[in-house]
PDB file of N, CA and C in Angstrom:
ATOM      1  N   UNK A   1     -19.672 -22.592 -11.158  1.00  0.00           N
ATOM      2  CA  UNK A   1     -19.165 -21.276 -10.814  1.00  0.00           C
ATOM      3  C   UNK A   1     -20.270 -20.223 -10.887  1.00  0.00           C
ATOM      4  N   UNK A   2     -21.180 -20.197 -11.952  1.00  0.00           N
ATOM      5  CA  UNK A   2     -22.236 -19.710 -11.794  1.00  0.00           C
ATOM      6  C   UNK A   2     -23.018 -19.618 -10.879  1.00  0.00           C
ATOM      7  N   UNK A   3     -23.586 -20.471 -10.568  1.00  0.00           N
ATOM      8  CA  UNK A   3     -24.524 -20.865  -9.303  1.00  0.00           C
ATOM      9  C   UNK A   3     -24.005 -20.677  -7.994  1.00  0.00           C
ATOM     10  N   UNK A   4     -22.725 -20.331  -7.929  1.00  0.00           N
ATOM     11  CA  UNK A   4     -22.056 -19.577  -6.571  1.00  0.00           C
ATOM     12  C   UNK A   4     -22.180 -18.153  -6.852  1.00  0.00           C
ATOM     13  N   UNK A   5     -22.154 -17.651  -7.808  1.00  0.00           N
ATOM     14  CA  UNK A   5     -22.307 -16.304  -8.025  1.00  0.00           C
ATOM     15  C   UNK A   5     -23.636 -15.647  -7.763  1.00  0.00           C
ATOM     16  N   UNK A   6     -24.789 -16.176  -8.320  1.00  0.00           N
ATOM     17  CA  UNK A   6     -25.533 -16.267  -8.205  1.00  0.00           C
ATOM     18  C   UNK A   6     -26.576 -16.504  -6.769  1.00  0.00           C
ATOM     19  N   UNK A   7     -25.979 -17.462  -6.161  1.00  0.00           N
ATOM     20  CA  UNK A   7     -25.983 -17.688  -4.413  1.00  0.00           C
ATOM     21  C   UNK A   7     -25.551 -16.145  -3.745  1.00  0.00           C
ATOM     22  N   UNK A   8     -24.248 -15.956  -4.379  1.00  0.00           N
ATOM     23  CA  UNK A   8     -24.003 -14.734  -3.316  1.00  0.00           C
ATOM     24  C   UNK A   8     -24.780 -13.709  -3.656  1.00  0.00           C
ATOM     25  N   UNK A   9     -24.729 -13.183  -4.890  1.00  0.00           N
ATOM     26  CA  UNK A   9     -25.512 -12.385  -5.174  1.00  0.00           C
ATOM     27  C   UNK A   9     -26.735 -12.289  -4.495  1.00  0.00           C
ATOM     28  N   UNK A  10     -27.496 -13.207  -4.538  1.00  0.00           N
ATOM     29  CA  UNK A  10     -29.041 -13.189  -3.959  1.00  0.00           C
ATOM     30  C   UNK A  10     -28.991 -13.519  -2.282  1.00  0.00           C
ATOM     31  N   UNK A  11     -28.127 -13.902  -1.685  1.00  0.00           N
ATOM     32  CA  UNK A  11     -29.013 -14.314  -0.474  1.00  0.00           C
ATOM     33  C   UNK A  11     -27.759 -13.596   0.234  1.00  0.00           C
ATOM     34  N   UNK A  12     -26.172 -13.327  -0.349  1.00  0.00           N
ATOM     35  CA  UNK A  12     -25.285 -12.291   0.994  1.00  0.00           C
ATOM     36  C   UNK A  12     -25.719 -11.080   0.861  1.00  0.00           C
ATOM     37  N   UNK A  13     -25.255 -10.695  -0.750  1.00  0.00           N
ATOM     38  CA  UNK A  13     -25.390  -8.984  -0.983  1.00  0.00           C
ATOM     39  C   UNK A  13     -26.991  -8.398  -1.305  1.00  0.00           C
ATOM     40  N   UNK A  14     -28.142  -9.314  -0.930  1.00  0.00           N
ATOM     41  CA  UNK A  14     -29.152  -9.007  -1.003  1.00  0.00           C
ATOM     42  C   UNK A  14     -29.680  -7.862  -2.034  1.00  0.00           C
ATOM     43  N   UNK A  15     -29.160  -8.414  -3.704  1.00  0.00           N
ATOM     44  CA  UNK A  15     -29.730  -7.612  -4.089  1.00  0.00           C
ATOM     45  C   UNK A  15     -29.998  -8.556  -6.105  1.00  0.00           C
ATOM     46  N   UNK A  16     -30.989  -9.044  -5.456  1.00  0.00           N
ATOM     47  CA  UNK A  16     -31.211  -9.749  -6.197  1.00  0.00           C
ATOM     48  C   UNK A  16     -32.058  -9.276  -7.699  1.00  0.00           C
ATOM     49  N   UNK A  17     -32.826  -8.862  -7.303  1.00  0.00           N
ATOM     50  CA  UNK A  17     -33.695  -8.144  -8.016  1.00  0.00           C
ATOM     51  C   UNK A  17     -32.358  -7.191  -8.668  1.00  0.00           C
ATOM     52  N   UNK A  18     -31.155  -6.693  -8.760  1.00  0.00           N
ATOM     53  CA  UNK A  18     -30.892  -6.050  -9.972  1.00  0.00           C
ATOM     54  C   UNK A  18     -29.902  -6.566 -10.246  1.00  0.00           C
ATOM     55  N   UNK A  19     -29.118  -7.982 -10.215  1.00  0.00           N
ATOM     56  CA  UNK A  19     -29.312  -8.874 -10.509  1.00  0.00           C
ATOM     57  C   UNK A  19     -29.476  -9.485 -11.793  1.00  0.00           C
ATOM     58  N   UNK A  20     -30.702 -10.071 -11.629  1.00  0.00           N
ATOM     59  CA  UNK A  20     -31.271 -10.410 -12.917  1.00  0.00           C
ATOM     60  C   UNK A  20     -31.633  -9.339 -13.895  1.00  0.00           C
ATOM     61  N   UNK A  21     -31.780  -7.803 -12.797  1.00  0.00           N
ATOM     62  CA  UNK A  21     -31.481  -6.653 -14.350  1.00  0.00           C
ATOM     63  C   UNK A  21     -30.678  -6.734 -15.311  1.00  0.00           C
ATOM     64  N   UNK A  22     -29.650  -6.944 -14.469  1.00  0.00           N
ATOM     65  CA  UNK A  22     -28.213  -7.352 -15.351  1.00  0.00           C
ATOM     66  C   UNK A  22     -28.301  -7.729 -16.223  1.00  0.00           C
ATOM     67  N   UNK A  23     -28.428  -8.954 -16.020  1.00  0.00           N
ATOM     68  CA  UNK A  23     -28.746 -10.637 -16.531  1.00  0.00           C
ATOM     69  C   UNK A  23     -29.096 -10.234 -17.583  1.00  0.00           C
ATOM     70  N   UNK A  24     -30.608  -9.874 -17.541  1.00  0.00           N
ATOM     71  CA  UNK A  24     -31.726  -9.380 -18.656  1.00  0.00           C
ATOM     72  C   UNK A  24     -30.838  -8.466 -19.522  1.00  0.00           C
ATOM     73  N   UNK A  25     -30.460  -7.062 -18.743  1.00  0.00           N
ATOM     74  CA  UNK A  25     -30.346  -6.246 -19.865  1.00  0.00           C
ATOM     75  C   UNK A  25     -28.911  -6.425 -20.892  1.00  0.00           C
ATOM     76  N   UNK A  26     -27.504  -7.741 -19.993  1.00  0.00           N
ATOM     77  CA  UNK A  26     -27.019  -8.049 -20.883  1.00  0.00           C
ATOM     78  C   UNK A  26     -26.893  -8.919 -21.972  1.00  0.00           C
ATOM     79  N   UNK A  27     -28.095  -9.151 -21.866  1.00  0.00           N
ATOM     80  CA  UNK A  27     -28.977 -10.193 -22.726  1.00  0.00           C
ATOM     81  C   UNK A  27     -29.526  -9.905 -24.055  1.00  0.00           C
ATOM     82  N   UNK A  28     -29.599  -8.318 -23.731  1.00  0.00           N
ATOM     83  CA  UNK A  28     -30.182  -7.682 -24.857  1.00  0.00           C
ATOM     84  C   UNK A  28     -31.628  -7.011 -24.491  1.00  0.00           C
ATOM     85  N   UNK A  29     -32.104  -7.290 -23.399  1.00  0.00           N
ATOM     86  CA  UNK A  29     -33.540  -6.873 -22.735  1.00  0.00           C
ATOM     87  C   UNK A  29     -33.433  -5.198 -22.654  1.00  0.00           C
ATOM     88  N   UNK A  30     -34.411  -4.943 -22.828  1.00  0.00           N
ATOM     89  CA  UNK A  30     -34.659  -3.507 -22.122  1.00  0.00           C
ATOM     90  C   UNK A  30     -35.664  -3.355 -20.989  1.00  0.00           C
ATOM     91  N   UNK A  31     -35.372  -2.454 -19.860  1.00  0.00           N
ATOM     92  CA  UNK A  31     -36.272  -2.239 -19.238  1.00  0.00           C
ATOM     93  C   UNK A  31     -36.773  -1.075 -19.538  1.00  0.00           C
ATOM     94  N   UNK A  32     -38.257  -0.482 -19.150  1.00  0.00           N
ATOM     95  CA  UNK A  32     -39.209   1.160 -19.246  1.00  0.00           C
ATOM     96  C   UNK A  32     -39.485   1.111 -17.900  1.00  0.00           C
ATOM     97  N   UNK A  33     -38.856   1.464 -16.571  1.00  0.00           N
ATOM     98  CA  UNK A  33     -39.340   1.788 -15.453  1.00  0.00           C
ATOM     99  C   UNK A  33     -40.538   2.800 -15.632  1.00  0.00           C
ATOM    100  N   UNK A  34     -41.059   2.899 -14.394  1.00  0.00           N
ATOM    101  CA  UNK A  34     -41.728   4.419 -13.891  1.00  0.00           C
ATOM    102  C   UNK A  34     -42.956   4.429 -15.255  1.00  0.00           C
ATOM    103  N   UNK A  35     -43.367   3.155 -16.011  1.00  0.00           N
ATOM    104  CA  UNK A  35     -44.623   4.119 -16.994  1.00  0.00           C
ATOM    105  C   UNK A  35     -45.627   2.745 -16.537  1.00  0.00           C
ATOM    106  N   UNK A  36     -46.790   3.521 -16.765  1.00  0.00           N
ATOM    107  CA  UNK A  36     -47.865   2.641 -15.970  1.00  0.00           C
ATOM    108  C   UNK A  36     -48.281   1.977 -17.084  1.00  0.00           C
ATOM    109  N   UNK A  37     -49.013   0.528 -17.018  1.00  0.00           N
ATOM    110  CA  UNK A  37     -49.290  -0.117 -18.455  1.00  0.00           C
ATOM    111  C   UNK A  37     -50.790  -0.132 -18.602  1.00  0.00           C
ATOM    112  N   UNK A  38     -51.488   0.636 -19.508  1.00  0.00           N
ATOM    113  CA  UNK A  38     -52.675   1.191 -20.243  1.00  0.00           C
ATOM    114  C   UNK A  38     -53.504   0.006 -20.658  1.00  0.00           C
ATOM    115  N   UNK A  39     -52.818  -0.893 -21.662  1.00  0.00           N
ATOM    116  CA  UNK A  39     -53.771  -1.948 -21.982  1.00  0.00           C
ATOM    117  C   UNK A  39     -52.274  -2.687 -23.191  1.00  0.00           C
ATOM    118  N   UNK A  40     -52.771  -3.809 -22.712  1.00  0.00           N
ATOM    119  CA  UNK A  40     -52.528  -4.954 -23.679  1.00  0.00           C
ATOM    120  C   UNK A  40     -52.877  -5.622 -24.583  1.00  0.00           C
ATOM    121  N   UNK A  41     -52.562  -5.754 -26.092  1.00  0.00           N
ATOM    122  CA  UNK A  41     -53.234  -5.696 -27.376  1.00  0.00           C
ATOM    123  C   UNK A  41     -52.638  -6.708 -27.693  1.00  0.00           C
ATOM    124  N   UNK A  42     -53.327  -8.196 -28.174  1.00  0.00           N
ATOM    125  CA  UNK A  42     -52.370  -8.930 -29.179  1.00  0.00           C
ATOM    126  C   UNK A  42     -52.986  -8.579 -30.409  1.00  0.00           C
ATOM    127  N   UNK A  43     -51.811  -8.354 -31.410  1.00  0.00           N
ATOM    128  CA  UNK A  43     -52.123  -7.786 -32.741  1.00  0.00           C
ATOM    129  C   UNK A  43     -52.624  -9.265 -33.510  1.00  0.00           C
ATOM    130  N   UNK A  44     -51.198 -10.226 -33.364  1.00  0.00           N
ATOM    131  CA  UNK A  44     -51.553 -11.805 -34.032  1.00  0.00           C
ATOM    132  C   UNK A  44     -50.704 -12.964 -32.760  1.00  0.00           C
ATOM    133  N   UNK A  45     -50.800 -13.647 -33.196  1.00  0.00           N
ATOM    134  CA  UNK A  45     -49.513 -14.963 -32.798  1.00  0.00           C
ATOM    135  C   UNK A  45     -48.639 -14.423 -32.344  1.00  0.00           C
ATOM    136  N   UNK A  46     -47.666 -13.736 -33.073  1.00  0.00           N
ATOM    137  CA  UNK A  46     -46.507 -13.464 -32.775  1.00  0.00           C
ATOM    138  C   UNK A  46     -46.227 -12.072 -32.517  1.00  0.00           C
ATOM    139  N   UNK A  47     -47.100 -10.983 -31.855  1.00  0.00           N
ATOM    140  CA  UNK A  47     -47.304  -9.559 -31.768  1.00  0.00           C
ATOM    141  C   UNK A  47     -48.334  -9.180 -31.102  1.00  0.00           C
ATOM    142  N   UNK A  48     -47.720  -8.614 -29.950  1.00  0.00           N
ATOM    143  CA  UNK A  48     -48.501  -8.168 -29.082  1.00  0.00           C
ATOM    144  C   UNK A  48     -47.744  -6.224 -28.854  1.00  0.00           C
ATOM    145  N   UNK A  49     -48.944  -5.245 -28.447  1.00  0.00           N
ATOM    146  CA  UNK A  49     -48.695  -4.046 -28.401  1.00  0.00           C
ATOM    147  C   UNK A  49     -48.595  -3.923 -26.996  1.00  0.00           C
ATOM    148  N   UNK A  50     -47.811  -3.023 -26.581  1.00  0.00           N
ATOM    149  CA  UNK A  50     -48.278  -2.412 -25.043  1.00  0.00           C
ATOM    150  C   UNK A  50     -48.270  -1.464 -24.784  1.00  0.00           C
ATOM    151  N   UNK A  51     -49.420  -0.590 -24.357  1.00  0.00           N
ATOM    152  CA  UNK A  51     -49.663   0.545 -24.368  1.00  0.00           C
ATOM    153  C   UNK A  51     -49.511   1.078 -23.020  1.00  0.00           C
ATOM    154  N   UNK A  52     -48.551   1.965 -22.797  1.00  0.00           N
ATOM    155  CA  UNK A  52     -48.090   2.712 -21.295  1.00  0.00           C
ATOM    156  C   UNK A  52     -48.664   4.206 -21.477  1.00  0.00           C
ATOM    157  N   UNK A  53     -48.117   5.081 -20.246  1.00  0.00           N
ATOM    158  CA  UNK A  53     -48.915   6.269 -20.347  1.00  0.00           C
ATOM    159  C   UNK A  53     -47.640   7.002 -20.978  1.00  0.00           C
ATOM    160  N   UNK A  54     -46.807   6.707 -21.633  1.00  0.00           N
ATOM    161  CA  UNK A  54     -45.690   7.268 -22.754  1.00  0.00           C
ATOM    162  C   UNK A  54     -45.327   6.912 -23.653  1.00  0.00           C
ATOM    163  N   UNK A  55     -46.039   5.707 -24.145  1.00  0.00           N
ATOM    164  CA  UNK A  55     -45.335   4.823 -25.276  1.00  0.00           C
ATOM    165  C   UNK A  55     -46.200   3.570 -25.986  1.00  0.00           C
ATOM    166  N   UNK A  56     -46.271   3.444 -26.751  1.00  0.00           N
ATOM    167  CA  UNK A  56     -46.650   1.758 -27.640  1.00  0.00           C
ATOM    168  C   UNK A  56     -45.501   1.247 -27.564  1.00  0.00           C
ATOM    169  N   UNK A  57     -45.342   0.046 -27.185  1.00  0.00           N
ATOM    170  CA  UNK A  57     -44.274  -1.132 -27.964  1.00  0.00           C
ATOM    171  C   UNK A  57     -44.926  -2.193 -28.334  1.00  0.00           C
ATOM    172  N   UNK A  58     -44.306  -2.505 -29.255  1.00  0.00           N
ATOM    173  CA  UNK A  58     -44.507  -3.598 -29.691  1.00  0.00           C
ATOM    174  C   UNK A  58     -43.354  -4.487 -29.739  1.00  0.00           C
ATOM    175  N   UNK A  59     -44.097  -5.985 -29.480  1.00  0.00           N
ATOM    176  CA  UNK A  59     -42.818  -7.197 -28.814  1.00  0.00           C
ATOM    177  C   UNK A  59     -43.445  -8.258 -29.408  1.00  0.00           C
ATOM    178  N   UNK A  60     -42.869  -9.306 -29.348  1.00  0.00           N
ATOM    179  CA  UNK A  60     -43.103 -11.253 -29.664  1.00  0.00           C
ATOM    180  C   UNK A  60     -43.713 -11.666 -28.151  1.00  0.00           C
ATOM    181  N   UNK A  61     -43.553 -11.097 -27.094  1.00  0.00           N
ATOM    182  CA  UNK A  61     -44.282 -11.726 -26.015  1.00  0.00           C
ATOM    183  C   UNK A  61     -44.020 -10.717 -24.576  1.00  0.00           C
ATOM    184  N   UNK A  62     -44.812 -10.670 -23.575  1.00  0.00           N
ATOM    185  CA  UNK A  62     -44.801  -9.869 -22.670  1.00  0.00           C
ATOM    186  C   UNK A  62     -44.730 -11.085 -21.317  1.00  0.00           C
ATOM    187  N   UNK A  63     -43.957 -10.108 -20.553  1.00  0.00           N
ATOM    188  CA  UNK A  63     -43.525 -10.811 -19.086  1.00  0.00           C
ATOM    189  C   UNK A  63     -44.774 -10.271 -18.140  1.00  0.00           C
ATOM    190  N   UNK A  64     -44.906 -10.837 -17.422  1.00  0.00           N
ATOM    191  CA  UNK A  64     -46.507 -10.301 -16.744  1.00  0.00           C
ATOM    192  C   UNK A  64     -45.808 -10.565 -14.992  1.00  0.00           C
ATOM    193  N   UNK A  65     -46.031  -9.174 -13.950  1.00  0.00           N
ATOM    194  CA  UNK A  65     -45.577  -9.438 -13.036  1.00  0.00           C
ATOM    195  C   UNK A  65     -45.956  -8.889 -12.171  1.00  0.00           C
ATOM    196  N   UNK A  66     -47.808  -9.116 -12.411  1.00  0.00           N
ATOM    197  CA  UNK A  66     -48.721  -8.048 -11.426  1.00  0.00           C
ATOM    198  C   UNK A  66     -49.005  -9.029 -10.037  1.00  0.00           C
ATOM    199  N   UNK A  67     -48.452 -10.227  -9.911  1.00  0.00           N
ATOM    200  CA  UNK A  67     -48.891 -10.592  -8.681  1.00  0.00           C
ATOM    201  C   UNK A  67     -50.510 -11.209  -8.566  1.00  0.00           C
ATOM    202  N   UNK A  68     -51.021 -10.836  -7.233  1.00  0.00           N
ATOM    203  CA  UNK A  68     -52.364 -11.254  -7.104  1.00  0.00           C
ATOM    204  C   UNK A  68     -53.683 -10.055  -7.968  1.00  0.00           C
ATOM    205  N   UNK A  69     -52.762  -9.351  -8.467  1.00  0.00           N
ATOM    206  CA  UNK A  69     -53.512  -8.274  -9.593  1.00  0.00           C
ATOM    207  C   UNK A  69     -53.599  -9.229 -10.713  1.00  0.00           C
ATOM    208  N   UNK A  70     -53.494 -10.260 -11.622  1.00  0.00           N
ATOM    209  CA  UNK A  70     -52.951 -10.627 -12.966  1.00  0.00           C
ATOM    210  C   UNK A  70     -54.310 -10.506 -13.585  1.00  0.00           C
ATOM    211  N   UNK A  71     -55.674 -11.143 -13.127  1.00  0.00           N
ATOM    212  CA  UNK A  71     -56.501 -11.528 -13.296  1.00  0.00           C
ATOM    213  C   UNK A  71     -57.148 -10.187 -13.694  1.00  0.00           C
ATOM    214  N   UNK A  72     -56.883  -8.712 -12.918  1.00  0.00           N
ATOM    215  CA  UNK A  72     -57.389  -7.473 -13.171  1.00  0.00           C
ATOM    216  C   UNK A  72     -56.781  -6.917 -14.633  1.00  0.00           C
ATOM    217  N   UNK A  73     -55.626  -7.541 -14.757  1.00  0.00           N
ATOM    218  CA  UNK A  73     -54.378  -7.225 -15.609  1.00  0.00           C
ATOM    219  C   UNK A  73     -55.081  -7.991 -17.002  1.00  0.00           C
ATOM    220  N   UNK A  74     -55.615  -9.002 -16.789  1.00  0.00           N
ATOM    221  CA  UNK A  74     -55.991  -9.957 -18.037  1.00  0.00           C
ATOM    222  C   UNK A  74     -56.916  -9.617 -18.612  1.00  0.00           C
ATOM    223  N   UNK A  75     -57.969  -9.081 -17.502  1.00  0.00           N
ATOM    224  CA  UNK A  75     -59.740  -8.801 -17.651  1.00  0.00           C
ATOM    225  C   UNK A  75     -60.101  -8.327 -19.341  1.00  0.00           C
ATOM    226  N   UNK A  76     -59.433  -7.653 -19.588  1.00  0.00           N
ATOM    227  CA  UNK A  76     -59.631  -6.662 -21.159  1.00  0.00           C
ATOM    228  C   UNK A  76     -59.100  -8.046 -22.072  1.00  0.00           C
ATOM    229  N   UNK A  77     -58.475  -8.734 -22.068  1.00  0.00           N
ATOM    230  CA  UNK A  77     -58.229  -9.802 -22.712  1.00  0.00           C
ATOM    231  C   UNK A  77     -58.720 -11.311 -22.795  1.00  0.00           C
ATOM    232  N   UNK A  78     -60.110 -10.916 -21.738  1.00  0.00           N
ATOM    233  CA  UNK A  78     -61.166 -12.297 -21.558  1.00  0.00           C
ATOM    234  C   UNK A  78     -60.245 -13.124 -21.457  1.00  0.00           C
ATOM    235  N   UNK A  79     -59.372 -13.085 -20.230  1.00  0.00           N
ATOM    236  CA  UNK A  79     -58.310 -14.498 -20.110  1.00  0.00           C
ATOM    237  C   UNK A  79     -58.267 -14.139 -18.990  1.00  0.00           C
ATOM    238  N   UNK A  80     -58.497 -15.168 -17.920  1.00  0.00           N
ATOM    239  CA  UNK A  80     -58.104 -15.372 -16.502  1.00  0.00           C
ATOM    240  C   UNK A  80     -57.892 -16.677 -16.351  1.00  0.00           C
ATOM    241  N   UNK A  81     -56.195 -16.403 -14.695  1.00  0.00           N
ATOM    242  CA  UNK A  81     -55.438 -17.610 -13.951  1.00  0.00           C
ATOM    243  C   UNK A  81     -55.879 -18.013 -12.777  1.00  0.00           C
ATOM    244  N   UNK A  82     -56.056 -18.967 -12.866  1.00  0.00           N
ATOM    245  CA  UNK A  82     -56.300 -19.575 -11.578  1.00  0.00           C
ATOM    246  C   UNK A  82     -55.141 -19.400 -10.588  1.00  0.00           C
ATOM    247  N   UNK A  83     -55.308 -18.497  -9.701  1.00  0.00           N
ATOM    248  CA  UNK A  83     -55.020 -17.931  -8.529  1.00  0.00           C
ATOM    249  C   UNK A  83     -55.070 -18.980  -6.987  1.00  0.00           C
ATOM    250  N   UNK A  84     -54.076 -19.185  -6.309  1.00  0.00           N
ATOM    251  CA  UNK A  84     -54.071 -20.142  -5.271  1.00  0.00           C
ATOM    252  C   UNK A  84     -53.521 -20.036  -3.972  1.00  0.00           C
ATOM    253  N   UNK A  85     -54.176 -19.349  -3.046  1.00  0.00           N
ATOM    254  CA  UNK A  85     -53.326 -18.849  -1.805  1.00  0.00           C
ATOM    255  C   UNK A  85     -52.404 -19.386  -1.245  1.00  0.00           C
ATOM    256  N   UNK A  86     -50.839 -19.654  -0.831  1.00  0.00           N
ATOM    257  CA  UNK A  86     -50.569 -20.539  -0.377  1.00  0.00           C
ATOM    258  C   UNK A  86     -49.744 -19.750   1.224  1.00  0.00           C
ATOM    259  N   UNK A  87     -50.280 -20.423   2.427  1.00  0.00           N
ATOM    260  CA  UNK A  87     -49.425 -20.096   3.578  1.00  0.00           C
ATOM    261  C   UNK A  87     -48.418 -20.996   4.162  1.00  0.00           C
ATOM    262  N   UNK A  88     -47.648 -20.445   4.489  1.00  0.00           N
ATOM    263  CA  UNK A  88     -46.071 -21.078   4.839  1.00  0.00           C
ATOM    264  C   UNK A  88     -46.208 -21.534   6.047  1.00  0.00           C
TER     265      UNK A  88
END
């Protein structure tokens, strides 16, 4: 029953992307639209900071969803992904 819901949701009422806002935020997630992200700090293991142009948070782990940016996104953290073009 799920997975029909889910079907319609995403591919009739084309609106997928809020959606999984849902999903997320009745999950307990929060979203911070609209703030740009400054730099990324892991404090230890289990703590990482994120610094926006309004805010620190601090979390157990960060969702990363810069696309073919990630690698620009990582740079300050001497960690880069191997990146792989793929055409359809």
């Amino acid at each position: 029953m799920l997975w029909k819901q889910i079907i319609r949701r995403l591919f009739v009422r084309n609106d997928g992307v809020e959606f999984f806002q849902e999903v997320f935020l009745s999950l307990g997630g929060h979203l911070h639209e609209g703030q740009e992200v400054n730099r990324i700090i892991p404090v230890h293991s289990n703590l990482v900071n994120v610094q926006t142009n309004k805010e620190i948070y601090s979390c157990h782990s960060v969702i990363l969803t810069c696309g073919p940016w990630i690698n620009k996104v990582l740079k300050p953290l001497n960690s880069k992904l191997p990146i792989k073009v793929r055409c359809a």
